[in-house]
PDB file of N, CA and C in Angstrom:
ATOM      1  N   UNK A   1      11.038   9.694   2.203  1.00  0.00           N
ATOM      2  CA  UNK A   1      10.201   9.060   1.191  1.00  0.00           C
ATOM      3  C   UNK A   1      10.908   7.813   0.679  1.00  0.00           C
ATOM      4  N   UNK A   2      10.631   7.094   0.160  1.00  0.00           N
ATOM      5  CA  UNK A   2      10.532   5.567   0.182  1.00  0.00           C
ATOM      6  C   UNK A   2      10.256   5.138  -1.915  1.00  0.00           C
ATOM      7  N   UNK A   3      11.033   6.209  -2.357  1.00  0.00           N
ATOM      8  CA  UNK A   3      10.782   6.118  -3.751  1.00  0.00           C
ATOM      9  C   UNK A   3       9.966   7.047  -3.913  1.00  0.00           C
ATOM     10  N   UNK A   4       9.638   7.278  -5.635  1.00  0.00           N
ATOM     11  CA  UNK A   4       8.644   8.465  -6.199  1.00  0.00           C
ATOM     12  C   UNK A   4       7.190   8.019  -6.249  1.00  0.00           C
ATOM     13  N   UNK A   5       6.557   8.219  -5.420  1.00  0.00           N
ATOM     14  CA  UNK A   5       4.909   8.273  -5.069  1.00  0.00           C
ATOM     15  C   UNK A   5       4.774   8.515  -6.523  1.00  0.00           C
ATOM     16  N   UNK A   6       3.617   7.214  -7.370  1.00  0.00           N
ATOM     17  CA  UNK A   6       2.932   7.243  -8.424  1.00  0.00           C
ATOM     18  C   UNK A   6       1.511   8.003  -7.933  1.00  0.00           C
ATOM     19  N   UNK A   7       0.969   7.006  -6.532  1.00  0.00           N
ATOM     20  CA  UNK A   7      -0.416   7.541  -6.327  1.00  0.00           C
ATOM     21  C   UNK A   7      -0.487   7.257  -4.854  1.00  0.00           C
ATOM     22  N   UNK A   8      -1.371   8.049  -4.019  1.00  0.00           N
ATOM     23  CA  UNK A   8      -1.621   8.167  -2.544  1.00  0.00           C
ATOM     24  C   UNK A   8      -3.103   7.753  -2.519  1.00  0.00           C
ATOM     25  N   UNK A   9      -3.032   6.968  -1.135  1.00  0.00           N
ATOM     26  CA  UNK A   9      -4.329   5.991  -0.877  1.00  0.00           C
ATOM     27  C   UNK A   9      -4.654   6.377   0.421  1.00  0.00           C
ATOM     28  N   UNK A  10      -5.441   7.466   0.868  1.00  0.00           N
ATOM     29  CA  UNK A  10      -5.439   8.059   2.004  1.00  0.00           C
ATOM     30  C   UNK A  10      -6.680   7.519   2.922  1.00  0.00           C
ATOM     31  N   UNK A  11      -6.093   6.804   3.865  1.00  0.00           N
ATOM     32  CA  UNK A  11      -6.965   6.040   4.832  1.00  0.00           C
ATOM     33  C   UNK A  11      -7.238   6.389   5.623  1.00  0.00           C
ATOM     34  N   UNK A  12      -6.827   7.119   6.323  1.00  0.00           N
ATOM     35  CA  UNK A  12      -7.135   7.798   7.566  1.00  0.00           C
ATOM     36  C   UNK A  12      -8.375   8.046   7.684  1.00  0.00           C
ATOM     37  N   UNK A  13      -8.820   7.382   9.025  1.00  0.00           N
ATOM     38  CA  UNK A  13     -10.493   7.400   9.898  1.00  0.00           C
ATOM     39  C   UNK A  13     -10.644   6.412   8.745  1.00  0.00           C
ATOM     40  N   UNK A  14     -10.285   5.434   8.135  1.00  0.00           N
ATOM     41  CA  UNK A  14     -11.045   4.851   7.557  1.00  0.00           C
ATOM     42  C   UNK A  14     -10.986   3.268   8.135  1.00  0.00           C
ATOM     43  N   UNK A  15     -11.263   2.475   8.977  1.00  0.00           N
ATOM     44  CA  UNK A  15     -10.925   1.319   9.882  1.00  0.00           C
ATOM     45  C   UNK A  15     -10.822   0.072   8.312  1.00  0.00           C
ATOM     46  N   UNK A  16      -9.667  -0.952   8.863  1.00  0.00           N
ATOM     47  CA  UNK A  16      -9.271  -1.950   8.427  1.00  0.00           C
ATOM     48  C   UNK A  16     -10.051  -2.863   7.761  1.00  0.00           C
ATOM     49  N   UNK A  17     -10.221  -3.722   7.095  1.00  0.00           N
ATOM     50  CA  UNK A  17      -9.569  -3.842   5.995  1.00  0.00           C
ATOM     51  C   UNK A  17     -10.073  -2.614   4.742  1.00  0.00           C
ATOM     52  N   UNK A  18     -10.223  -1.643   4.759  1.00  0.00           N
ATOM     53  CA  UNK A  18     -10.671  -0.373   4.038  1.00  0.00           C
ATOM     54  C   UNK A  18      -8.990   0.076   3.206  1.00  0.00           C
ATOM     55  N   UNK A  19      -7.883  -0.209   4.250  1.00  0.00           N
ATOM     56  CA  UNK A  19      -6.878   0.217   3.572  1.00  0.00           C
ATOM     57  C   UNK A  19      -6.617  -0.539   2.780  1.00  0.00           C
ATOM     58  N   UNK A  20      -6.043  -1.593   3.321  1.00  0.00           N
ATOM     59  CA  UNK A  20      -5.830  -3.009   1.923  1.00  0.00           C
ATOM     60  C   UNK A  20      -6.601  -3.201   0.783  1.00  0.00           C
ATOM     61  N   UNK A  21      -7.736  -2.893   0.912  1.00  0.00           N
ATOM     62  CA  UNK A  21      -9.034  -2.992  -0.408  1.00  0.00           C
ATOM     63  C   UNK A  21      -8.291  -1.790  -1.079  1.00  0.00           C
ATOM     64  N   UNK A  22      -8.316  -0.305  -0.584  1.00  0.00           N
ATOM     65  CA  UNK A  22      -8.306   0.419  -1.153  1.00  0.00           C
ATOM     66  C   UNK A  22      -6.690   0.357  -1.895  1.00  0.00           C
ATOM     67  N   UNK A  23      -5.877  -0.183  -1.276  1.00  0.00           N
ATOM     68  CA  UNK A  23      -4.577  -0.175  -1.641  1.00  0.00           C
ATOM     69  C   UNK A  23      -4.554  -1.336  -3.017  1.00  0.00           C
ATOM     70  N   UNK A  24      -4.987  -2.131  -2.598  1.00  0.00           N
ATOM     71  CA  UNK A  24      -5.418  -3.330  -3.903  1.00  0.00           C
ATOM     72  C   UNK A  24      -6.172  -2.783  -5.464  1.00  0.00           C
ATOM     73  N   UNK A  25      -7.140  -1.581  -5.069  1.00  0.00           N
ATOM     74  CA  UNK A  25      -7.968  -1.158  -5.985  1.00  0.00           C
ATOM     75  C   UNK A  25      -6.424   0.265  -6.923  1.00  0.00           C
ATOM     76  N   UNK A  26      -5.828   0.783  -5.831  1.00  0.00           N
ATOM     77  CA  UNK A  26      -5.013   2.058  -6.728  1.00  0.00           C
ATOM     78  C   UNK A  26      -4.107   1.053  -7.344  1.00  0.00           C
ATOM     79  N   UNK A  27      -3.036  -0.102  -7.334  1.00  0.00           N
ATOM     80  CA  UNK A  27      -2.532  -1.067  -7.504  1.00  0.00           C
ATOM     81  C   UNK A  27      -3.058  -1.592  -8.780  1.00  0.00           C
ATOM     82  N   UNK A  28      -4.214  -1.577  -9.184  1.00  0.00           N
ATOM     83  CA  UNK A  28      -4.381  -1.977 -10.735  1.00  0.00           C
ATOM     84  C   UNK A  28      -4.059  -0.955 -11.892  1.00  0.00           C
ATOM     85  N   UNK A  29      -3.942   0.221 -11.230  1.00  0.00           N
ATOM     86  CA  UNK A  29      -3.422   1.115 -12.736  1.00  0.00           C
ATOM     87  C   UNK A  29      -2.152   1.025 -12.797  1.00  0.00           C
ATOM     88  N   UNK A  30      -1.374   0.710 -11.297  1.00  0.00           N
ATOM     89  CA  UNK A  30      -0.276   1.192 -11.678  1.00  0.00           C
ATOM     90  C   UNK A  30       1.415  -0.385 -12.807  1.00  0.00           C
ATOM     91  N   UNK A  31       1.965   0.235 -12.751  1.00  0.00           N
ATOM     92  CA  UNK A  31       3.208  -0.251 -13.668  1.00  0.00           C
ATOM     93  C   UNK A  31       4.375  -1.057 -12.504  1.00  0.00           C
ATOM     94  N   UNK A  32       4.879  -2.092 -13.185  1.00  0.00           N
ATOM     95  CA  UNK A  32       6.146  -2.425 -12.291  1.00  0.00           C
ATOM     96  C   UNK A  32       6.971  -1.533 -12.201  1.00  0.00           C
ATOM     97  N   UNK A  33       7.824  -0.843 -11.003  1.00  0.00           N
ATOM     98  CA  UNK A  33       8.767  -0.435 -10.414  1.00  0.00           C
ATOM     99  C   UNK A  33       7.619   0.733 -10.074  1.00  0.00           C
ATOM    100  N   UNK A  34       6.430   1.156 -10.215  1.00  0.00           N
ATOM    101  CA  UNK A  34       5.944   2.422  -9.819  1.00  0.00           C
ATOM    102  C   UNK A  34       5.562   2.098  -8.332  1.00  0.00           C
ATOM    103  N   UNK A  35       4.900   3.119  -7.523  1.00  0.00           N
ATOM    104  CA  UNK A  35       5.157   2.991  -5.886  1.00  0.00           C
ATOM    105  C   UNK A  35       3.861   3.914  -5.106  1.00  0.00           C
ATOM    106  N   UNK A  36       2.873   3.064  -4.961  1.00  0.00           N
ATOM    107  CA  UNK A  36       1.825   3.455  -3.781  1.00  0.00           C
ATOM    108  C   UNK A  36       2.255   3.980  -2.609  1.00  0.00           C
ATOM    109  N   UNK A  37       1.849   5.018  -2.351  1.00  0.00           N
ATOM    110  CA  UNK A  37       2.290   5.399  -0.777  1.00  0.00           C
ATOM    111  C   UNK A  37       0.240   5.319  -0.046  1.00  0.00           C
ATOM    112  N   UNK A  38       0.781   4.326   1.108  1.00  0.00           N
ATOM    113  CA  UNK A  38      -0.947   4.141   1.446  1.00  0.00           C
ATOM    114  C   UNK A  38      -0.303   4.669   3.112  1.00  0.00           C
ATOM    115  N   UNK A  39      -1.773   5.496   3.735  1.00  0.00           N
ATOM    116  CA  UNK A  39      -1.508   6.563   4.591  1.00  0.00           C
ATOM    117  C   UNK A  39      -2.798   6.266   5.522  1.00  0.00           C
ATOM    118  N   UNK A  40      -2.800   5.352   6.311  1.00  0.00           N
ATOM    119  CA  UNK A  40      -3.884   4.922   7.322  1.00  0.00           C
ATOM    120  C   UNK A  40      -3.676   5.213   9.554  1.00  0.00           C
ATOM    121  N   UNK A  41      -4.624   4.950   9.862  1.00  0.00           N
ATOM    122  CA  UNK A  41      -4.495   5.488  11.402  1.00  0.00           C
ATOM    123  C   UNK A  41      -5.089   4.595  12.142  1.00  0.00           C
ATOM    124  N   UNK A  42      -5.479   3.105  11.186  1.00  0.00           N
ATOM    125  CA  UNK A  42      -6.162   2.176  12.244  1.00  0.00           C
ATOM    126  C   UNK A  42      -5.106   1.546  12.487  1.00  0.00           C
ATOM    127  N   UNK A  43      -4.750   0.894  13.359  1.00  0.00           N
ATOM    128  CA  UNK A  43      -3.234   0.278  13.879  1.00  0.00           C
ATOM    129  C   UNK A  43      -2.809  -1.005  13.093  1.00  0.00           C
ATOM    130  N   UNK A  44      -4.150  -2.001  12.966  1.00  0.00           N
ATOM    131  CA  UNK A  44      -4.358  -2.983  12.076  1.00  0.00           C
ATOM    132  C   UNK A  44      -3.421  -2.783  10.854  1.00  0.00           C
ATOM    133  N   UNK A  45      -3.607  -1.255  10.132  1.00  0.00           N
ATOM    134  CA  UNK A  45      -3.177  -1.490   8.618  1.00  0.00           C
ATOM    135  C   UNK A  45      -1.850  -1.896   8.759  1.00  0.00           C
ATOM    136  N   UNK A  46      -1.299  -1.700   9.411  1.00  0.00           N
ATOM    137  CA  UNK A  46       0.568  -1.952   9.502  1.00  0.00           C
ATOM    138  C   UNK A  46       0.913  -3.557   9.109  1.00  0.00           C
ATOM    139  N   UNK A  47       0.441  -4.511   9.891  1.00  0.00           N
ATOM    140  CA  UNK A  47       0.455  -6.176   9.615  1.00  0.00           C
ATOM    141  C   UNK A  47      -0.696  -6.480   8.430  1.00  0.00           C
ATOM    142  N   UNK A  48      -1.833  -5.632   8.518  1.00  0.00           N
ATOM    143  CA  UNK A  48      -2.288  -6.418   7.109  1.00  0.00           C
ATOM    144  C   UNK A  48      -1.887  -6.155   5.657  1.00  0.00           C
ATOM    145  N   UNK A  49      -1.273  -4.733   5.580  1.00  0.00           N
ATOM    146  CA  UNK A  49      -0.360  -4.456   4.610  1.00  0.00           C
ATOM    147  C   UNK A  49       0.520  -5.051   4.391  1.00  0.00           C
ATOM    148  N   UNK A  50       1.314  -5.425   5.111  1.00  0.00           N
ATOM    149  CA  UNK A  50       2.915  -6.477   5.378  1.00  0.00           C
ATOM    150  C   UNK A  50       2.181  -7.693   4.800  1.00  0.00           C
ATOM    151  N   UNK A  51       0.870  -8.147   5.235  1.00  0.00           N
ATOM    152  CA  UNK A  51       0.486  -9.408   4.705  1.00  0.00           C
ATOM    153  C   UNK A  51      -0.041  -9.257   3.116  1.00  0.00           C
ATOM    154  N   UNK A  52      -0.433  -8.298   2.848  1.00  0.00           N
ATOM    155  CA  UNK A  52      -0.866  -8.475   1.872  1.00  0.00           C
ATOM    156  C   UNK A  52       0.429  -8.503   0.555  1.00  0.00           C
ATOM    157  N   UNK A  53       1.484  -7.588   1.163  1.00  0.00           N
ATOM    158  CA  UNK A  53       2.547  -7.586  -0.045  1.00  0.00           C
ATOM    159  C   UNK A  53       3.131  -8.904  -0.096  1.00  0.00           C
ATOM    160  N   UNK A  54       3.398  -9.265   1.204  1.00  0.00           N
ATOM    161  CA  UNK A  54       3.852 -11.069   1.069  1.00  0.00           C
ATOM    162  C   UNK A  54       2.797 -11.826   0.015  1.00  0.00           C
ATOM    163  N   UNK A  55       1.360 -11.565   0.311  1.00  0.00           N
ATOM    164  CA  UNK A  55       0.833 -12.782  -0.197  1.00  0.00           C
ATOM    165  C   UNK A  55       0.537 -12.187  -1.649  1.00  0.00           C
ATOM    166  N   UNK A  56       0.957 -11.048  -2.037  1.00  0.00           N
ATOM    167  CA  UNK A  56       0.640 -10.178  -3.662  1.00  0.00           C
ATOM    168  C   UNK A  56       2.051 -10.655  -4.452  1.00  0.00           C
ATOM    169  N   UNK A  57       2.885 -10.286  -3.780  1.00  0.00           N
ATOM    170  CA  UNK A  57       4.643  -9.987  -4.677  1.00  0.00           C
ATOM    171  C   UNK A  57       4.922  -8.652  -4.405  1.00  0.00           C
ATOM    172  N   UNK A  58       4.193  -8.246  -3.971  1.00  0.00           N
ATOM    173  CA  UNK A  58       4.743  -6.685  -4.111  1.00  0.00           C
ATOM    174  C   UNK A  58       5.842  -6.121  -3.395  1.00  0.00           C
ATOM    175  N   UNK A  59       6.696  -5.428  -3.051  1.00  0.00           N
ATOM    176  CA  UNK A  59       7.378  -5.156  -2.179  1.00  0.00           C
ATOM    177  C   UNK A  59       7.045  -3.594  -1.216  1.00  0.00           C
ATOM    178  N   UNK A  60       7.167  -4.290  -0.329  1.00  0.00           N
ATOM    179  CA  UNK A  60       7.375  -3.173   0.810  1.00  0.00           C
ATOM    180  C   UNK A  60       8.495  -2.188   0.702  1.00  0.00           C
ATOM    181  N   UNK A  61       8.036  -1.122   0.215  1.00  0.00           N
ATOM    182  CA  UNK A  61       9.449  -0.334   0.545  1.00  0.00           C
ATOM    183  C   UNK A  61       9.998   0.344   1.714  1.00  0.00           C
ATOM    184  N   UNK A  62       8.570   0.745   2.997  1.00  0.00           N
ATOM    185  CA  UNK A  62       9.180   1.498   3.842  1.00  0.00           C
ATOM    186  C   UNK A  62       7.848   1.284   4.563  1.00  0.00           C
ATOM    187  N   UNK A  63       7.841   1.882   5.846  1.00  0.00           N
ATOM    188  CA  UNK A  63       6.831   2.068   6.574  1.00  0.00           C
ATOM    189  C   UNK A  63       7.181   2.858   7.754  1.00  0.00           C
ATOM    190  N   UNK A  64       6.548   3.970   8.140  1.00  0.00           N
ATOM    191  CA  UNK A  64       6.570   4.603   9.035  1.00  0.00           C
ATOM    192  C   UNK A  64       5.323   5.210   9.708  1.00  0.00           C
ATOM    193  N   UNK A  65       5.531   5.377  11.217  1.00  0.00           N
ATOM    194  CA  UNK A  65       4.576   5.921  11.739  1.00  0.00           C
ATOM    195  C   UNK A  65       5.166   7.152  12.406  1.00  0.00           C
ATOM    196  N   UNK A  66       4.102   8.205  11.716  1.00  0.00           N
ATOM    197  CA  UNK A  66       4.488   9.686  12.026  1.00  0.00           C
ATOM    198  C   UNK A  66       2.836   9.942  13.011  1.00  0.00           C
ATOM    199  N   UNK A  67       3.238  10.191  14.366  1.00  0.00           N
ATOM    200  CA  UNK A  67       2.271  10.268  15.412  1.00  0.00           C
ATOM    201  C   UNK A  67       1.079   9.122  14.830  1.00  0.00           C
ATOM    202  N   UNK A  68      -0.019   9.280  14.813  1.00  0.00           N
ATOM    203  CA  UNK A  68      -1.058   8.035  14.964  1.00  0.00           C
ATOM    204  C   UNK A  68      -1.212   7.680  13.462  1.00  0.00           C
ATOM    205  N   UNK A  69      -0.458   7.869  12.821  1.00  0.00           N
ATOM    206  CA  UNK A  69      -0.246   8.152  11.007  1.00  0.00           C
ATOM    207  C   UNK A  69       0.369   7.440  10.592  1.00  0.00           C
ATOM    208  N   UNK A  70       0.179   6.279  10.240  1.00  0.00           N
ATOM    209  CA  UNK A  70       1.281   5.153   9.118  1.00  0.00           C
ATOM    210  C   UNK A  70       0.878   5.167   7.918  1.00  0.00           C
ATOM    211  N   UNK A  71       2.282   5.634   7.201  1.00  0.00           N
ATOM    212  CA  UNK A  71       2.901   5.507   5.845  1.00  0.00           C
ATOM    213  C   UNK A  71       3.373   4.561   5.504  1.00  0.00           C
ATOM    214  N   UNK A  72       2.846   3.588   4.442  1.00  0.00           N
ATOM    215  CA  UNK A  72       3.390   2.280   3.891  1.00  0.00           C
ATOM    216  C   UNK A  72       3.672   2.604   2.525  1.00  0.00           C
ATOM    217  N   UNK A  73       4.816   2.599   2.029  1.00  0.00           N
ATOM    218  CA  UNK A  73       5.326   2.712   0.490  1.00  0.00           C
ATOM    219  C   UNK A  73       5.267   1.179  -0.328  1.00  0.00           C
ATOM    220  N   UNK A  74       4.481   0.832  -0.848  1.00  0.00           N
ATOM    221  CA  UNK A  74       4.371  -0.380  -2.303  1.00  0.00           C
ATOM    222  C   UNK A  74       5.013  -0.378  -2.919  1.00  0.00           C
ATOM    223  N   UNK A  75       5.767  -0.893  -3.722  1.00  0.00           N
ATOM    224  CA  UNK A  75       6.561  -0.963  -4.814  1.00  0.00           C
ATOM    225  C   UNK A  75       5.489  -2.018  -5.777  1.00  0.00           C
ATOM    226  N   UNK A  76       5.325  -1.400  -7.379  1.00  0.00           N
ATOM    227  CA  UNK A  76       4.532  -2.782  -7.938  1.00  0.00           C
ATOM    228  C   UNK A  76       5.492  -3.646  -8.692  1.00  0.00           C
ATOM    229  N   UNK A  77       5.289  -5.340  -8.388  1.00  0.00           N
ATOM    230  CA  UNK A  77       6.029  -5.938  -8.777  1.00  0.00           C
ATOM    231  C   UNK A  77       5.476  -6.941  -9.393  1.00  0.00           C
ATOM    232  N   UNK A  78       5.660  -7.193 -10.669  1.00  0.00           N
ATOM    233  CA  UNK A  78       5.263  -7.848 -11.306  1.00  0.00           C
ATOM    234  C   UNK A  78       4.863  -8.229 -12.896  1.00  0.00           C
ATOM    235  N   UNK A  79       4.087  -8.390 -13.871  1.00  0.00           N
ATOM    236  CA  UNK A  79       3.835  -8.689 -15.322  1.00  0.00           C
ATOM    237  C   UNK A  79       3.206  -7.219 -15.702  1.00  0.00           C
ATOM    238  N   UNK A  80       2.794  -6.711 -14.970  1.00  0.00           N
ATOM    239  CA  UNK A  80       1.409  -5.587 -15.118  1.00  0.00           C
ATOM    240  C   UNK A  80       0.319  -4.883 -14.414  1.00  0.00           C
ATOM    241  N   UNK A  81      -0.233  -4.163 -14.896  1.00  0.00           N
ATOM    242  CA  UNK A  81      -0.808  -3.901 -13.571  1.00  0.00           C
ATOM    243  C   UNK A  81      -1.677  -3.855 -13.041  1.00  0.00           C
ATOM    244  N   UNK A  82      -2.484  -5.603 -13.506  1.00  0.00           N
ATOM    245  CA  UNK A  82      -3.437  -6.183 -12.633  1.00  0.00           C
ATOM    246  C   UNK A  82      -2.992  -7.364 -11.533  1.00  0.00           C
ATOM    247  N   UNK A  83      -2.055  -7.112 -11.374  1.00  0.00           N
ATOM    248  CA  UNK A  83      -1.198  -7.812 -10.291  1.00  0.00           C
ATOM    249  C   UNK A  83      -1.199  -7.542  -8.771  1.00  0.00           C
ATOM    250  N   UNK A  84      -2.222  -8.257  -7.692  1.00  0.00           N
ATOM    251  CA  UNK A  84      -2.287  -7.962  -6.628  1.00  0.00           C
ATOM    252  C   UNK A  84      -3.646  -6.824  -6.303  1.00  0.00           C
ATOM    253  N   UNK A  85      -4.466  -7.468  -7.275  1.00  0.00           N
ATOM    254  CA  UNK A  85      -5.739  -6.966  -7.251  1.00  0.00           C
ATOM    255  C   UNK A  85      -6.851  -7.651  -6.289  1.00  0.00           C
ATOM    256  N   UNK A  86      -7.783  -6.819  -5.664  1.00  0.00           N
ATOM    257  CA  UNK A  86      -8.468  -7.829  -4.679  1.00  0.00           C
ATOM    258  C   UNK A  86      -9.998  -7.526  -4.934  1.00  0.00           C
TER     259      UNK A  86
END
């Protein structure tokens, strides 16, 4: 694990950009230093996640793929926590 999971954004069967929206939407409740774990199976989410924390602030904390299953850990970074809302 990749820090203490605030909230899980479970994507799976759910095709691209579905994760990033949805990862953008749990991302407004949460607090700086708290940590999204988003959990998708379209292959896509891996680079558009990476893109989206570049183009948010947010940081990437980890990413793994467990069989057809990628785990991306968020870190929120920033003033608050409408930061990196889409």
């Amino acid at each position: 694990m990749q820090g203490v999971v605030s909230r899980v954004v479970e994507a799976v069967g759910r095709p691209c950009p579905i994760p990033v929206i949805e990862a953008a939407r749990a991302l407004r409740g949460l607090s700086p230093g708290e940590v999204l774990l988003v959990r998708a199976d379209d292959p896509a989410a891996e680079g558009d996640l990476q893109a989206f924390c570049r183009a948010t602030g947010h940081r990437l904390r980890g990413l793994a793929w467990e069989g057809a299953v990628l785990s991306v850990w968020v870190e929120v970074v920033g003033p608050g926590p409408t930061r990196g809302t889409a």
